[in-house]
N, C-alpha and C. Protein backbone atom coordinates (compact mmCIF):
# COMPACT_ATOMS: atom_id res chain seq x y z
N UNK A 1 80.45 100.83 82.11
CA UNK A 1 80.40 99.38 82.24
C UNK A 1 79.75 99.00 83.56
N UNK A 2 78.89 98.38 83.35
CA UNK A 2 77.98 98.34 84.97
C UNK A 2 78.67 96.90 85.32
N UNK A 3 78.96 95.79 84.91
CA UNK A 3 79.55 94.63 85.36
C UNK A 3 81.25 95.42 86.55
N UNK A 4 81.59 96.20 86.00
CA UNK A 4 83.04 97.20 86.59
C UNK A 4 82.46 97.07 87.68
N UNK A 5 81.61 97.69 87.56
CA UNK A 5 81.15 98.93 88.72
C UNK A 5 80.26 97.70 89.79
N UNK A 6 79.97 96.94 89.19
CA UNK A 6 79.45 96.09 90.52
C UNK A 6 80.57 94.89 90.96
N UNK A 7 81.35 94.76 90.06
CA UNK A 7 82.41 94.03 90.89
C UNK A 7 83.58 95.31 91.98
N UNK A 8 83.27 95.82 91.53
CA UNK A 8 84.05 96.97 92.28
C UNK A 8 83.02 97.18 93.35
N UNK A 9 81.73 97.33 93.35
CA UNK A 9 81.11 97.17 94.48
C UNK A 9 81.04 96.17 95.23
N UNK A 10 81.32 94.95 94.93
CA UNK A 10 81.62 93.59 95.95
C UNK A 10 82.72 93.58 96.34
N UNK A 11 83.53 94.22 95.70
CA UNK A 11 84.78 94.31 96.91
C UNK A 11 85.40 95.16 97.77
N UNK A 12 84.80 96.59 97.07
CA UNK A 12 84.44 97.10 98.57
C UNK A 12 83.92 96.46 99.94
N UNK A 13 82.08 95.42 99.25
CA UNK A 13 81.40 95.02 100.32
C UNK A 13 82.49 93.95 101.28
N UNK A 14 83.16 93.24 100.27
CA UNK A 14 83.77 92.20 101.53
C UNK A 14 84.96 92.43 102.04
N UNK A 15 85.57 93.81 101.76
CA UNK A 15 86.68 94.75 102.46
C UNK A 15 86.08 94.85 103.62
N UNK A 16 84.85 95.67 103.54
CA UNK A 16 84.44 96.02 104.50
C UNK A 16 83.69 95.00 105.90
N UNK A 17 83.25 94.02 105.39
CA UNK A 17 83.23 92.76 105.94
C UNK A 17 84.05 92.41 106.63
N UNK A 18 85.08 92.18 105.96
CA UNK A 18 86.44 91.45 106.83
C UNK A 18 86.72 92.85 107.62
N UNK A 19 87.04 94.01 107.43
CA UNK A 19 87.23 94.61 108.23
C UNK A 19 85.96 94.95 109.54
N UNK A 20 85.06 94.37 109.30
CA UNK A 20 84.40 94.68 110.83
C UNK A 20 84.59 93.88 111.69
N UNK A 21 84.81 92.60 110.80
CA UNK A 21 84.98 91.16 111.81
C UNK A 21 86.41 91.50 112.18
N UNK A 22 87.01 91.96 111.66
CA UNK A 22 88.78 91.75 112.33
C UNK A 22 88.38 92.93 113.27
N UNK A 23 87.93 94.08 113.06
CA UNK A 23 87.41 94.80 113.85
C UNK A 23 86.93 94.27 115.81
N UNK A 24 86.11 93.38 115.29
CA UNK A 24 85.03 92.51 116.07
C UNK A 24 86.42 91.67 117.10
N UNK A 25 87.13 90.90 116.55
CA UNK A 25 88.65 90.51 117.04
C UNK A 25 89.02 90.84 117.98
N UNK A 26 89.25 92.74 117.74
CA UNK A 26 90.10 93.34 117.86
C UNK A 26 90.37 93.80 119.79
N UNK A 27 89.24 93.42 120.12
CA UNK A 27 89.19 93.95 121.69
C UNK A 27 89.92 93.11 122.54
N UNK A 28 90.30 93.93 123.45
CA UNK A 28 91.34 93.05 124.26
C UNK A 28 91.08 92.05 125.24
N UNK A 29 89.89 91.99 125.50
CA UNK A 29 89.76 90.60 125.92
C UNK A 29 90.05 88.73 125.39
N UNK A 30 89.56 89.45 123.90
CA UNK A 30 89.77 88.26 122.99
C UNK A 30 90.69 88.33 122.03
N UNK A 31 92.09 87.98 122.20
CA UNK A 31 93.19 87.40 121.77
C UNK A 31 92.73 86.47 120.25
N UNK A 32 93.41 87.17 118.86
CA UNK A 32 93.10 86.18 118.03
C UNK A 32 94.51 86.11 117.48
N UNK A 33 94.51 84.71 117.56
CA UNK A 33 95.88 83.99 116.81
C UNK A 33 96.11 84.18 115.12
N UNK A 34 97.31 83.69 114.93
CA UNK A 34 97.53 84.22 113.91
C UNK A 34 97.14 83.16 112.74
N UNK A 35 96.50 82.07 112.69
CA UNK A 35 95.93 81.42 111.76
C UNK A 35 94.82 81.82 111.45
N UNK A 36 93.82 83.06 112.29
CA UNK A 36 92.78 83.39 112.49
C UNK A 36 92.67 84.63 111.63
N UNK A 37 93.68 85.06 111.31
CA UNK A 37 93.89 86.38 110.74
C UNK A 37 94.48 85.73 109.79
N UNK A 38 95.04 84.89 109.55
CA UNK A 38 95.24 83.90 107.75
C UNK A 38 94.10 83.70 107.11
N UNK A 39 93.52 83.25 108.01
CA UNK A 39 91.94 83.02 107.47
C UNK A 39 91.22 83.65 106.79
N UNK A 40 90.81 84.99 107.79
CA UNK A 40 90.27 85.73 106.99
C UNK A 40 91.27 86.61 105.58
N UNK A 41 92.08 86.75 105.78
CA UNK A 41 93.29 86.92 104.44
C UNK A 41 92.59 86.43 103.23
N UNK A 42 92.57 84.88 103.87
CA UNK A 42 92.54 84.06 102.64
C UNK A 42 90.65 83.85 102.20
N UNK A 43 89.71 83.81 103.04
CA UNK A 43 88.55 84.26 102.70
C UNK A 43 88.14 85.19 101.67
N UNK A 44 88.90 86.73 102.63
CA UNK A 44 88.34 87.91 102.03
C UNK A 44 89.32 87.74 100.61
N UNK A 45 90.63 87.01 99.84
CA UNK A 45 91.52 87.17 98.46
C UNK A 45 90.17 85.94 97.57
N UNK A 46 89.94 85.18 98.19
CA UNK A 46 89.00 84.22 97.84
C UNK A 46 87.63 84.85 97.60
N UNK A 47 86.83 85.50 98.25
CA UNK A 47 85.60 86.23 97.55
C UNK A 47 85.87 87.06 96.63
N UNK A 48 87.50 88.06 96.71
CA UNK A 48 87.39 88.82 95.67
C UNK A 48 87.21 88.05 94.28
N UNK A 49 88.30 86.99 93.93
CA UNK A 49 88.78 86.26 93.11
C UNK A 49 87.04 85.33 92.37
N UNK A 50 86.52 84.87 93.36
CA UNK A 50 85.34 84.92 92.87
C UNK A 50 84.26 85.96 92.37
N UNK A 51 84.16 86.70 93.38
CA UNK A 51 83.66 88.05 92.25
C UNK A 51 83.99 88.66 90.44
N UNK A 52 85.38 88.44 90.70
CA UNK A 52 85.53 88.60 89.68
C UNK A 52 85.37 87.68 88.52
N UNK A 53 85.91 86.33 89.21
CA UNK A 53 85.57 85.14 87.65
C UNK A 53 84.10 85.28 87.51
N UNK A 54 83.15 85.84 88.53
CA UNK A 54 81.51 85.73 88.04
C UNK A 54 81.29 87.09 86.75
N UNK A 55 81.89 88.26 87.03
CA UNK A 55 81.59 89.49 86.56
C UNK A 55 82.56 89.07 85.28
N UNK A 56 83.76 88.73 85.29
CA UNK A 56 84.71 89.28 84.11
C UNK A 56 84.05 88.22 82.72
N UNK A 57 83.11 86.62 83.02
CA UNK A 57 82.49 86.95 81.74
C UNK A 57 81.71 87.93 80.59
N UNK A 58 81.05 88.94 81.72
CA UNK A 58 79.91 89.46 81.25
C UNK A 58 81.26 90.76 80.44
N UNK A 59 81.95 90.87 80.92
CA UNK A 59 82.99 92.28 80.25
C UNK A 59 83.44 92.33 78.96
């Protein structure tokens, strides 16, 4: 099923996304609050969720 396999590849991609930017955060000079890290939570559950309503017609 190639629709699988490329929604499974977009969410790898924006795992990995959010994890560079929280990454990016992460140094100790720059302090990130905790609405900041909701955020991206709710971003990165929000692209998955779209990925999928785009792919799961084609399935």
């Amino acid at each position: 099923m190639p629709a699988l396999r490329y929604l499974l590849l977009g969410m790898v991609a924006v795992q990995l996304a959010v994890a560079a930017l929280a990454r990016m955060f992460r140094s100790p000079e720059r302090r990130v609050s905790r609405p900041v890290v909701l955020a991206l939570v709710v971003v990165d559950l929000a692209a998955v969720a779209v990925l999928g309503a785009w792919v799961a017609p084609g399935m």
